[in-house]
Protein backbone atom coordinates (compact mmCIF):
# COMPACT_ATOMS: atom_id res chain seq x y z
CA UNK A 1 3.01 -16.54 -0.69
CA UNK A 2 0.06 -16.03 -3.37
CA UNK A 3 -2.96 -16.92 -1.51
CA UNK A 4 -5.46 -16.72 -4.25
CA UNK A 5 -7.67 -19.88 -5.43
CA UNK A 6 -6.57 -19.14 -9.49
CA UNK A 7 -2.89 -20.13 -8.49
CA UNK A 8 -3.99 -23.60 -6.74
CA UNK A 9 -4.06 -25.62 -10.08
CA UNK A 10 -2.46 -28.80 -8.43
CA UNK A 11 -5.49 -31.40 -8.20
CA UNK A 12 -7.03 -32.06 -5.19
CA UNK A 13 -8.08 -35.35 -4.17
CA UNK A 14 -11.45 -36.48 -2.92
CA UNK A 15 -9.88 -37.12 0.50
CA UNK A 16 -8.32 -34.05 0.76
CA UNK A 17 -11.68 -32.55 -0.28
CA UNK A 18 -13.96 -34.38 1.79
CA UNK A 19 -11.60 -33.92 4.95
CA UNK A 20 -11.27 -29.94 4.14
CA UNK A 21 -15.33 -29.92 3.61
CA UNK A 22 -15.55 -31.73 7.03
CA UNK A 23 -12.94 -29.33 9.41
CA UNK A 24 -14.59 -26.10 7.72
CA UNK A 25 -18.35 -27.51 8.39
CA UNK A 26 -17.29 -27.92 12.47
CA UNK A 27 -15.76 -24.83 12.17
CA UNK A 28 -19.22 -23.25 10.81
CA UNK A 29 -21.20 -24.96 13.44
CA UNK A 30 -19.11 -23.61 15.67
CA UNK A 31 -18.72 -20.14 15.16
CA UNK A 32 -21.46 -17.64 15.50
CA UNK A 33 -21.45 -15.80 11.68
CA UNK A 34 -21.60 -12.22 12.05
CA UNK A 35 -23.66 -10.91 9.18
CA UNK A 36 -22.67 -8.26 7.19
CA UNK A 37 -23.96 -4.89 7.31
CA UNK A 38 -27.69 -4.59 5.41
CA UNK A 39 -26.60 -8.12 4.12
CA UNK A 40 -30.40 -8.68 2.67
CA UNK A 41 -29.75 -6.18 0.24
CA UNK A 42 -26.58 -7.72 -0.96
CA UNK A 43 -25.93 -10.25 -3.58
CA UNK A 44 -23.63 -13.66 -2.14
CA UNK A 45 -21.14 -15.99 -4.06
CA UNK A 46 -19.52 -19.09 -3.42
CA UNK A 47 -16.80 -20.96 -4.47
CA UNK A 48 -16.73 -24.95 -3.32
CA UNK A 49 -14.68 -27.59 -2.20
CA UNK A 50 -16.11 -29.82 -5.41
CA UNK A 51 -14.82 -28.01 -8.63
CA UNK A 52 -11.27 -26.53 -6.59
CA UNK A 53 -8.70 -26.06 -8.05
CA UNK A 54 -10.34 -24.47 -10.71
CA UNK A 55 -12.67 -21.16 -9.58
CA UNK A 56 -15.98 -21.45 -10.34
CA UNK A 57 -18.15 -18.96 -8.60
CA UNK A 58 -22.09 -19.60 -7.92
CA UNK A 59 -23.55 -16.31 -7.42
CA UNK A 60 -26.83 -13.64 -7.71
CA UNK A 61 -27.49 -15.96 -4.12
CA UNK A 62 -29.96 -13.37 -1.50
CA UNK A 63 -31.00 -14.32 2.14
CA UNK A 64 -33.73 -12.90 3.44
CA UNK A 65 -32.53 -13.29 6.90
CA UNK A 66 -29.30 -14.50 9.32
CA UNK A 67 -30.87 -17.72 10.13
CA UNK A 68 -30.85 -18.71 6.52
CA UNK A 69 -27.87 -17.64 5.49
CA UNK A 70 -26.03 -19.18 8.24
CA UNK A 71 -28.06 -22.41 7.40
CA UNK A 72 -26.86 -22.42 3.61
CA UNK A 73 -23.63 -21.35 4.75
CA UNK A 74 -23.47 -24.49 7.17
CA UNK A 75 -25.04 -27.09 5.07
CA UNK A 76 -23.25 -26.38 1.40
CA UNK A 77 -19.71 -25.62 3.70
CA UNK A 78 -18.67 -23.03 0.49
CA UNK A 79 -14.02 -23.39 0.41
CA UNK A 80 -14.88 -19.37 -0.29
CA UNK A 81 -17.57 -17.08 0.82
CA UNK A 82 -18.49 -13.24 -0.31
CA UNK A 83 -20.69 -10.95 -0.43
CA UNK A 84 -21.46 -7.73 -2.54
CA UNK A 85 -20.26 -4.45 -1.64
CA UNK A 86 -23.23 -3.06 -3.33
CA UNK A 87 -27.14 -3.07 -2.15
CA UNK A 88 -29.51 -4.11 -4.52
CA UNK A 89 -33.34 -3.80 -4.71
CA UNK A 90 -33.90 -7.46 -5.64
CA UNK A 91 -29.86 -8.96 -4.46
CA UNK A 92 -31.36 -12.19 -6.09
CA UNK A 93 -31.82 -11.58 -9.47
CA UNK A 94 -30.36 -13.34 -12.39
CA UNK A 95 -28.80 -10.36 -13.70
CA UNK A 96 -27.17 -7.34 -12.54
CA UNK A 97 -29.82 -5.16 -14.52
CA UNK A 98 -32.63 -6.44 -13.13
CA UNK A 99 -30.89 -6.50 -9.59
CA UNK A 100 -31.64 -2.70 -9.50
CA UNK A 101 -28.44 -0.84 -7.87
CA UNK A 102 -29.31 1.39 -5.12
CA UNK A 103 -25.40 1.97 -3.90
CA UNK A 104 -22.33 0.41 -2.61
CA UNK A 105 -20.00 0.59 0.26
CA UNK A 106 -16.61 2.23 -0.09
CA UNK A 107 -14.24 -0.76 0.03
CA UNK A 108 -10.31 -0.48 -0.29
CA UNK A 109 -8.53 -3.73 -0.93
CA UNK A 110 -4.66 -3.76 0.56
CA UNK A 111 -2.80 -6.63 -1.03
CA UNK A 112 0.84 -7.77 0.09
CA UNK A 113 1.69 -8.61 -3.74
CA UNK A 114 0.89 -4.74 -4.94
CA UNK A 115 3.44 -3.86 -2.40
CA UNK A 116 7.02 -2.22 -4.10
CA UNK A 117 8.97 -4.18 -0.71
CA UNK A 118 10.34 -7.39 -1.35
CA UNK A 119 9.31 -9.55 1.82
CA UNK A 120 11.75 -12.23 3.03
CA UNK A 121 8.62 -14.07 4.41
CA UNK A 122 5.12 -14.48 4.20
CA UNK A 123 4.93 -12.63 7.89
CA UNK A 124 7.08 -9.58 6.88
CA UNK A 125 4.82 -9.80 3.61
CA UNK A 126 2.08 -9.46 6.42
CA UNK A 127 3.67 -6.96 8.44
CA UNK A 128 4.25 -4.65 5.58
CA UNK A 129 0.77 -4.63 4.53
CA UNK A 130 -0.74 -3.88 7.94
CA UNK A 131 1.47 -0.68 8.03
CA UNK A 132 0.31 0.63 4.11
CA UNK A 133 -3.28 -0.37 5.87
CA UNK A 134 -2.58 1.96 9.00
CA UNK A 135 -2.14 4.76 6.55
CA UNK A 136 -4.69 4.02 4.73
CA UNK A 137 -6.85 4.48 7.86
CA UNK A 138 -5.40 7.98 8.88
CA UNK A 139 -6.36 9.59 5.39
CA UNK A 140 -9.99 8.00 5.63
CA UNK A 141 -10.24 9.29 9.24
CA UNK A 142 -8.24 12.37 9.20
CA UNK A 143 -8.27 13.69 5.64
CA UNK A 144 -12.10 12.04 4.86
CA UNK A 145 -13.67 13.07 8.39
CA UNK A 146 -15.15 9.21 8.53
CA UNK A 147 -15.76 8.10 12.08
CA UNK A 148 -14.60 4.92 13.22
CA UNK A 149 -18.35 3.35 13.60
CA UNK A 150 -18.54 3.43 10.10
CA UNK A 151 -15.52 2.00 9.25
CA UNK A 152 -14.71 -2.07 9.38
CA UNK A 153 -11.53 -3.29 8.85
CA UNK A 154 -11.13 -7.32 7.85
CA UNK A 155 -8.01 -9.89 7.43
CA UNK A 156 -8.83 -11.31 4.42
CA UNK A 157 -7.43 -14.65 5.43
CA UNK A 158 -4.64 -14.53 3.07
CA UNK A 159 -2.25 -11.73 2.29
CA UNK A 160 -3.86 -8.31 3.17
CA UNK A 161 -6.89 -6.04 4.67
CA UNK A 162 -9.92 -5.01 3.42
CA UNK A 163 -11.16 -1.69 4.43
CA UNK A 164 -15.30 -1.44 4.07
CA UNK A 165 -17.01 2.05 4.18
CA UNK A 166 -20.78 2.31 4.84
CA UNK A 167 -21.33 6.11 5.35
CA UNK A 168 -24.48 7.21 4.00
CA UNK A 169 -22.56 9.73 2.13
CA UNK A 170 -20.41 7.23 -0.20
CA UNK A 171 -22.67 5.09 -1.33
CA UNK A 172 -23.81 7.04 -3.99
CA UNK A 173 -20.86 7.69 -5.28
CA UNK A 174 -20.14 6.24 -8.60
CA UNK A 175 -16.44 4.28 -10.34
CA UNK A 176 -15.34 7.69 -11.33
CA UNK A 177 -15.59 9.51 -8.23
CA UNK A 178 -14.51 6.20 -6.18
CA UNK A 179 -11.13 6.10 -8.42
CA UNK A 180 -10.31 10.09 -7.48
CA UNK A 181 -10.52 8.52 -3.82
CA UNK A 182 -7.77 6.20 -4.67
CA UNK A 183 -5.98 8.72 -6.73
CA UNK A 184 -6.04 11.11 -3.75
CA UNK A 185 -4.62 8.67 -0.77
CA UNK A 186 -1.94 7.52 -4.15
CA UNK A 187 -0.87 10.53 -4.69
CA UNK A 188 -1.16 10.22 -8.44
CA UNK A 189 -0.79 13.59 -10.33
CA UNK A 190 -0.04 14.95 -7.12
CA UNK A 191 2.24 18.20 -8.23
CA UNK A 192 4.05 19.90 -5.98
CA UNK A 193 3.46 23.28 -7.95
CA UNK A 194 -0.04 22.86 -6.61
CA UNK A 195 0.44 22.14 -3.14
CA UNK A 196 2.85 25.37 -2.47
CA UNK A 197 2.75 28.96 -3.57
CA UNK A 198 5.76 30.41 -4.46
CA UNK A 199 8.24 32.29 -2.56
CA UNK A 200 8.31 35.94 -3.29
CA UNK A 201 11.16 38.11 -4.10
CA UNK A 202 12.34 41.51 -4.07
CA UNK A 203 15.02 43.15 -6.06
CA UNK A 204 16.87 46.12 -4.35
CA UNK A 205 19.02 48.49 -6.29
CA UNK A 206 22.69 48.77 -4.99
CA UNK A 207 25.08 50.98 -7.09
CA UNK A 208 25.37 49.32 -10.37
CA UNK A 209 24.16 45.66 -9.23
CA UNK A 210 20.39 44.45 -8.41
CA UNK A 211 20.45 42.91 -4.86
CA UNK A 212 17.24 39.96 -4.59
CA UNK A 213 16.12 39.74 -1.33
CA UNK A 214 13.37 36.95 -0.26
CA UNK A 215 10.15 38.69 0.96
CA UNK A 216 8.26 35.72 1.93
CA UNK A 217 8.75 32.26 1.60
CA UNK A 218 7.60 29.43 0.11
CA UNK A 219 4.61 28.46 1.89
CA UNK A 220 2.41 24.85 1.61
CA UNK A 221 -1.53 26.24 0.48
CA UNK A 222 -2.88 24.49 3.11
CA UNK A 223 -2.06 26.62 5.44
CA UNK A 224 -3.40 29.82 4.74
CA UNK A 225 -7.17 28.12 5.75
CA UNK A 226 -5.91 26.40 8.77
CA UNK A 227 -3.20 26.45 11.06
CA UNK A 228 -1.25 23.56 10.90
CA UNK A 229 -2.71 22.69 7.43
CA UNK A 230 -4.75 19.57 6.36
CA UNK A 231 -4.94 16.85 4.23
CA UNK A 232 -1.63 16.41 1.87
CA UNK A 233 -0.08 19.68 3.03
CA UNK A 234 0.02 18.78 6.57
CA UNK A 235 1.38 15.79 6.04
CA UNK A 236 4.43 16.80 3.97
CA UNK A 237 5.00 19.66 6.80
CA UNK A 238 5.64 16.90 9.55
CA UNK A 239 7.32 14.72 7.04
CA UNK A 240 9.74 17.87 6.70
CA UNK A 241 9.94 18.42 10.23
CA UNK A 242 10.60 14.60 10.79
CA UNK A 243 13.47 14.32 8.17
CA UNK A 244 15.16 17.71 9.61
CA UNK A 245 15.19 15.94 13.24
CA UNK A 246 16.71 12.84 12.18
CA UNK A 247 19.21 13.57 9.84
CA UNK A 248 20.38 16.22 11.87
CA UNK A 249 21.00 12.98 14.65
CA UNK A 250 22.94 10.81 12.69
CA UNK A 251 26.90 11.50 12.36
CA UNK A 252 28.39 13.75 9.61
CA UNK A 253 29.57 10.77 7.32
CA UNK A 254 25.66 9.15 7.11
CA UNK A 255 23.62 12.09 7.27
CA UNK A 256 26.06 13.61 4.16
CA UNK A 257 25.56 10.35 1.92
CA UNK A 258 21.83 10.04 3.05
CA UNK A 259 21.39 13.40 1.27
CA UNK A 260 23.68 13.36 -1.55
CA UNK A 261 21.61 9.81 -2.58
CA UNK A 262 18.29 11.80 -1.68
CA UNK A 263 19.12 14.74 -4.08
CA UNK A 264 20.93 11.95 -6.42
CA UNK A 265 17.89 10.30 -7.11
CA UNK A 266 15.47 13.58 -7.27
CA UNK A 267 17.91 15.21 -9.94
CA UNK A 268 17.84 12.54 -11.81
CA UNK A 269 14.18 12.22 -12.45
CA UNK A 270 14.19 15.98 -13.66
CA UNK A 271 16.53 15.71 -16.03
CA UNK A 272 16.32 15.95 -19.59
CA UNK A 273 19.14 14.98 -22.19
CA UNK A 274 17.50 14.15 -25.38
CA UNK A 275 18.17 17.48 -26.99
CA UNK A 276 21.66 17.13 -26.78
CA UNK A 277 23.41 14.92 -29.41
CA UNK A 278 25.12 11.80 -28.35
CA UNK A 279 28.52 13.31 -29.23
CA UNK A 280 28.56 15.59 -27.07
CA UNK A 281 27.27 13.32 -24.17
CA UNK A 282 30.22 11.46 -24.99
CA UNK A 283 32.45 14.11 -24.85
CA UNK A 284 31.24 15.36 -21.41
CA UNK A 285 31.39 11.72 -19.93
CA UNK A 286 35.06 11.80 -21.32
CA UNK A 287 36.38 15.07 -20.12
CA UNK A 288 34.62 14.26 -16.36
CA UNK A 289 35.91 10.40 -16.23
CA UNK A 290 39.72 12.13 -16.63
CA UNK A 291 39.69 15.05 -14.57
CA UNK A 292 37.20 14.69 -11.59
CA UNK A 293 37.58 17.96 -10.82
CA UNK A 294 37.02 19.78 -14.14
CA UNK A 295 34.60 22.51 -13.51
CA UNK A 296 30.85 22.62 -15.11
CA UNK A 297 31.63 25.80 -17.12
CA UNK A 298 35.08 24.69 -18.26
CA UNK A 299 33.48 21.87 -19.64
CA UNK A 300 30.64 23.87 -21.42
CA UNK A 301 33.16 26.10 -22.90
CA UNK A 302 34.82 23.23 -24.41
CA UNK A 303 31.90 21.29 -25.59
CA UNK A 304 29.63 24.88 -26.30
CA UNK A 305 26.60 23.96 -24.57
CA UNK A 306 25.37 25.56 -21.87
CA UNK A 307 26.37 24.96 -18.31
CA UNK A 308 22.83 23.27 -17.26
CA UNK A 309 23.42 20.81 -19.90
CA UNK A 310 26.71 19.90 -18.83
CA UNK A 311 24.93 19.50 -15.29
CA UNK A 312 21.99 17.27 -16.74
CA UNK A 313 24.62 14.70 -18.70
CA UNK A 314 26.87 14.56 -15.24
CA UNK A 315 23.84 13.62 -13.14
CA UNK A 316 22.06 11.12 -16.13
CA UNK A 317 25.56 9.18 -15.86
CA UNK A 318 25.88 9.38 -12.01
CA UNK A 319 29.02 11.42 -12.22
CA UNK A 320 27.75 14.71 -10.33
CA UNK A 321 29.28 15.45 -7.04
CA UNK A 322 26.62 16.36 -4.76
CA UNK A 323 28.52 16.19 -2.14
CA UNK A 324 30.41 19.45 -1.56
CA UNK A 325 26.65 21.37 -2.16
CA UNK A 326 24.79 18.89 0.39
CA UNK A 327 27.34 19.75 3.02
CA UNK A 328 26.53 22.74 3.65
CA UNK A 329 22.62 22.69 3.36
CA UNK A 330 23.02 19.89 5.89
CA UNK A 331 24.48 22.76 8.46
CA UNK A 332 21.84 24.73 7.78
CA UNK A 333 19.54 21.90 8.17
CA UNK A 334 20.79 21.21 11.59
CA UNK A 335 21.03 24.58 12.77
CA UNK A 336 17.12 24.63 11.67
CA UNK A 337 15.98 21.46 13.49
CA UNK A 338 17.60 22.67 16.37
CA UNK A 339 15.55 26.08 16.49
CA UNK A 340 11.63 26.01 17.65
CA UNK A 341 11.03 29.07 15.99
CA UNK A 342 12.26 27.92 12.37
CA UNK A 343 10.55 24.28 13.06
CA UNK A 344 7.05 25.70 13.94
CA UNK A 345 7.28 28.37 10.95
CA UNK A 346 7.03 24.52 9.14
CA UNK A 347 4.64 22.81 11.38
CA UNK A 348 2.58 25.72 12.23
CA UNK A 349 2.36 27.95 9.15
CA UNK A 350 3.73 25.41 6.30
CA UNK A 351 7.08 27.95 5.49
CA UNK A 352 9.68 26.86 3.67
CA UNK A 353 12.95 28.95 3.28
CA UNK A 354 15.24 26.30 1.16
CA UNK A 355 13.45 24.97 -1.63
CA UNK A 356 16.79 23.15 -3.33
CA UNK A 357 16.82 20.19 -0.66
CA UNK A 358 13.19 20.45 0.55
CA UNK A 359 11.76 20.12 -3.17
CA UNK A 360 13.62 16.37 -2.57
CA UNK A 361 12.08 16.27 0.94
CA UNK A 362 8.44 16.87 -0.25
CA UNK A 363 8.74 13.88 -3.30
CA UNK A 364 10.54 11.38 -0.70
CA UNK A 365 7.15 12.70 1.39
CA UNK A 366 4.42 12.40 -1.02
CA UNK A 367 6.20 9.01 -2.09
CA UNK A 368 6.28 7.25 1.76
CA UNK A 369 2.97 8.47 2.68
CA UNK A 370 1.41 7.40 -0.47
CA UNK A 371 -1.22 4.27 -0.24
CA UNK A 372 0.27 1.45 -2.88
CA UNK A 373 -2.90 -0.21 -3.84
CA UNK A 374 -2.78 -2.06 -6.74
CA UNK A 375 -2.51 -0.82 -10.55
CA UNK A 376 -2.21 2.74 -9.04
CA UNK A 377 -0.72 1.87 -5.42
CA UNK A 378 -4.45 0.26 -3.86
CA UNK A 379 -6.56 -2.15 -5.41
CA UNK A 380 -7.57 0.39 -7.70
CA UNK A 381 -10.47 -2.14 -9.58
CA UNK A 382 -11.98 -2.94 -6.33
CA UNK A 383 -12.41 0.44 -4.50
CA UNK A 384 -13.77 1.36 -8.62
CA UNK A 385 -15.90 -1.75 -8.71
CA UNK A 386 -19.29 -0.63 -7.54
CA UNK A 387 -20.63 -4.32 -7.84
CA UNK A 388 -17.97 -5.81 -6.72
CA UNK A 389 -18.17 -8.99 -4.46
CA UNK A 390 -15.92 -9.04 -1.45
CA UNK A 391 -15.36 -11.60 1.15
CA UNK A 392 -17.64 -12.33 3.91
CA UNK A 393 -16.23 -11.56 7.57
CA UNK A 394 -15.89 -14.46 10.19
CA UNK A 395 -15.75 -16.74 7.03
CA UNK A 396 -12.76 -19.23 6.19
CA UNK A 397 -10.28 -18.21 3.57
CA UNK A 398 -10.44 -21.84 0.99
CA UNK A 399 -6.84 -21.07 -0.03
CA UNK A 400 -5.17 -20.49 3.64
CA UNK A 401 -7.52 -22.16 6.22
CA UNK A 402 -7.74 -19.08 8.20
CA UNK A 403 -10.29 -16.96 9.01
CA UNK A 404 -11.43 -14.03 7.31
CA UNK A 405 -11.54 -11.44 10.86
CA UNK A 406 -13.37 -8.59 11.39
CA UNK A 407 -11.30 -6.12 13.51
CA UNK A 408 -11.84 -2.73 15.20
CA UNK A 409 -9.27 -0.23 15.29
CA UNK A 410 -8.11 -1.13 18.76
CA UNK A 411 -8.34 -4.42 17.79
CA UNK A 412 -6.14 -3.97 14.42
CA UNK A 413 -3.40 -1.91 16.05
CA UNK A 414 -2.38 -5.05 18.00
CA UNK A 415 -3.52 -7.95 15.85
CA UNK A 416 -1.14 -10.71 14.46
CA UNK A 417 -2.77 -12.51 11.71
CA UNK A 418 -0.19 -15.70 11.68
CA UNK A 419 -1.36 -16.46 15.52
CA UNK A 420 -5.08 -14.61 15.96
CA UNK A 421 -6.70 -15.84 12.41
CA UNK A 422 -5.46 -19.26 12.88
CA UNK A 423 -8.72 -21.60 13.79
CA UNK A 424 -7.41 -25.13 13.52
CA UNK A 425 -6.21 -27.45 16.12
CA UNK A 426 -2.77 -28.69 17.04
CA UNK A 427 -3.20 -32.20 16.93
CA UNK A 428 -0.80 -33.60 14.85
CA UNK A 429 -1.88 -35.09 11.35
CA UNK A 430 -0.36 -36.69 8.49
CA UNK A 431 -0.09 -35.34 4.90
CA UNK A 432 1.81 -36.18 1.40
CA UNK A 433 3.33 -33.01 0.19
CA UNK A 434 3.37 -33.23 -3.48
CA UNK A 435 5.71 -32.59 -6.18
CA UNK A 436 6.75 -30.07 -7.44
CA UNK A 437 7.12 -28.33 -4.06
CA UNK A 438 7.23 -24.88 -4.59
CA UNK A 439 9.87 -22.72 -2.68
CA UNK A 440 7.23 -20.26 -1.01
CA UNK A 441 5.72 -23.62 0.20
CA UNK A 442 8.32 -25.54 1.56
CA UNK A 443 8.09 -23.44 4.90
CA UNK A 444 5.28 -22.81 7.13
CA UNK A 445 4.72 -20.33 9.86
CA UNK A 446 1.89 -20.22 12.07
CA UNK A 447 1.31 -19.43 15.99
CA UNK A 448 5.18 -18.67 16.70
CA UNK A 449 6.41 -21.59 15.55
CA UNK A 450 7.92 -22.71 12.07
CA UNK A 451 7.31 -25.92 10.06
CA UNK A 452 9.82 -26.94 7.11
CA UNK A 453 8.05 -29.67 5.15
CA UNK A 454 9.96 -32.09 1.92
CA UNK A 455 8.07 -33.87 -0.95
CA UNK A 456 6.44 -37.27 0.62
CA UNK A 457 4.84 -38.19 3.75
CA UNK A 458 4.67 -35.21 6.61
CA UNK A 459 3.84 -34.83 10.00
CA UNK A 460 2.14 -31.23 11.40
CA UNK A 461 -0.31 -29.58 13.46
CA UNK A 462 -3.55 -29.68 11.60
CA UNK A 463 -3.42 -25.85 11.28
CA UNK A 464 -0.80 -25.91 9.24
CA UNK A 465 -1.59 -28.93 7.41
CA UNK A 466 -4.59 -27.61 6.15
CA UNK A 467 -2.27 -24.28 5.43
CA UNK A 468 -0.75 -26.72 2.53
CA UNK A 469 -3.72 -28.43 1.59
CA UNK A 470 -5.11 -25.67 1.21
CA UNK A 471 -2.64 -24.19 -0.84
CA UNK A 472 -2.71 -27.05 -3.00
CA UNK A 473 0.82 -28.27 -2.00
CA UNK A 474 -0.32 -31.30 -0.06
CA UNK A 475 -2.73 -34.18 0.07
CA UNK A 476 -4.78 -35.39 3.40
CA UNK A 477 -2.64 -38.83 4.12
């Protein structure tokens, strides 16, 4: 469900206008607005009910206190409110030159659509961002040392969070440094060669043969300044520690595919087959596809490459057996996450014995822990976007009906957006749902309950009836 007022291009009547204009003006008079932080300094836009569908935003609007922005607010009822994340000298100004900018809040914008999940619903959509924003909020609190008084958290009243940051120490900070923040809580160009140092080896001489012993292992860099490392290190230790223990508690059969797919789909991103000519690759793919069990080196020998090649092709065409390998690093895995000694030499001091299935591990870690924001995972442009305008908390969302909510942590850990942003009553109204009705449309769900609606005449709560209208799926009847 796109809740954005660019995809509402169905017309909306004067009616439908007038009655929307009319619920969100009780709701204003109702509701005590909570201004934002500094808001005098900031520069306010507004979208309205009169030129919707189509966006036109009135902006460079400054209030030089609550009482008059609340007024405007009440009086010209705006379908969309915001405000800038930046402070200006003179918010008011015609242009952004002459608004002087004297810095800008740290805002991260999670959005259900940038998401790689495919929800079934719009509430799964919902629940799925909330969890990429509860990461979001351990990095900025554990890896960023923010404190929680300095950190608001907002439904936007559609399909995600916004995250504002008003330390004294960000807003300063200009698009180039505010894009390494998103590139950090990514992971983009996070390399693994950087976040471990190598393991170290000795080689003992034994009669005729050189025997190489391991002398220390591989170890995340983290560690060596802090026990139990920080930032990305730490988390890819208890990601580690976390896969160990539950693979090692499923049976044989699941854990052994689990792993064999896990080191499938690593392999296969390292390969590299373009140096070898398409003969060849044939030939390999040939020999393999008739006799399963030919060897790598037998079929080197016959082709003349060398064996890593042979390897490479097998695993490009998903015909390398992983499985006989993954077996027994799964034992050792098991006989690992069962010992407290080889688990805290992870958790504790970031050691890694077994880099061939824990190089896997650390990707798969890096990859689930990663923020998806946008472009580059978040909403790259508007944590970049020093003058960007964002929307106002305790306002109305003009393409849902709900309300925009400011939340505490407490208060985010157990909120439910589909039941606590929902302001409208549940007296029941009447409403034309228009044609074409769109599949994401067709189904409403709002405070537990579930509304299916059909082109034509419609009866539902209000709340959800001005859901549709909203959307631009329905007319006021």
């Amino acid at each position: 469900m796109v809740l954005n007022p660019k995809d509402n291009k169905n017309p909306m009547n004067f009616r439908t206008k007038n009655f929307l204009r009319k619920r969100f003006q009780d709701y204003y008079n109702s509701t005590d607005l909570a201004m934002p932080h500094d808001f005098i300094r900031r520069e306010w836009g507004f979208i309205f009910f009169d030129q919707m569908p189509e966006v036109v935003m009135r902006r460079h609007k400054a209030f030089s206190s609550g009482g008059e922005a609340a007024e405007y607010i009440r009086g010209m009822v705006p379908a969309h409110l915001y405000h800038s994340a930046a402070y200006y000298e003179y918010p008011g100004a015609g242009t952004m030159k002459e608004k002087q900018w004297q810095g800008a809040d740290l805002i991260f914008d999670l959005d259900a659509d940038h998401l790689p999940q495919v929800p079934r619903s719009y509430a799964e959509m919902l629940d799925n961002v909330k969890n990429e924003t509860m990461k979001l909020l351990d990095f900025l609190l554990d890896d960023f040392g923010f404190t929680e008084d300095v950190i608001s958290i907002v439904f936007s009243g559609g399909r995600g969070y916004h995250i504002h940051v008003h330390d004294p120490k960000v807003l300063s900070l200009e698009s180039a440094e505010r894009r390494e923040i998103v590139d950090y809580v990514s992971g983009t160009g996070l390399m693994t060669d950087f976040l471990f140092k190598p393991a170290k080896h000795k080689v003992y001489a034994e009669g005729k043969f050189g025997k190489k012993q391991l002398e220390s292992s591989k170890r995340i860099s983290s560690f060596d300044d802090v026990t139990g490392g920080f930032g990305w290190g730490k988390r890819i230790s208890q990601y580690i520690i976390h896969f160990m223990k539950d693979i090692s508690q499923k049976n044989r059969e699941e854990a052994v595919n689990e792993m064999v797919e896990l080191i499938r789909d690593y392999q296969s991103k390292k390969v590299s087959t373009h140096h070898i000519s398409p003969d060849k690759e044939e030939l390999i793919i040939r020999m393999k596809t008739e006799d399963d069990k030919m060897g790598l080196k037998r079929i080197a020998d016959a082709v003349r490459i060398p064996v890593d090649d042979v390897r490479n092709v097998l695993i490009k065409n998903n015909l390398m057996n992983f499985k006989r390998e993954t077996t027994v690093k799964l034992n050792k895995i098991r006989n690992m996450a069962q010992n407290p000694k080889a688990l805290e030499m992870i958790g504790k001091k970031g050691m890694i014995d077994d880099p061939y299935i824990f190089d896997a591990v650390v990707e798969k870690a890096i990859e689930n822990n990663s923020i998806n924001l946008g472009s580059a995972h978040t909403d790259e442009p508007v944590t970049a976007d020093i003058k960007r305008l964002i929307r106002m908390p305790s306002s109305l969302h003009g393409g849902s009906g709900m309300k925009v909510v400011p939340l505490t942590l407490p208060e985010f850990k157990k909120f439910e957006p589909l039941n606590d942003a929902v302001v409208f009553s549940s007296r029941e109204i009447d409403i034309e749902v228009i044609s074409p009705l769109k599949p994401r449309n067709s189904k409403v769900e709002m405070k537990g309950k579930s509304f299916t609606v059909s082109e034509g005449i419609n009866t539902l709560p209000e709340y959800a009836a001005i859901y549709l209208m909203c959307r631009g799926a329905a007319e006021y009847a």
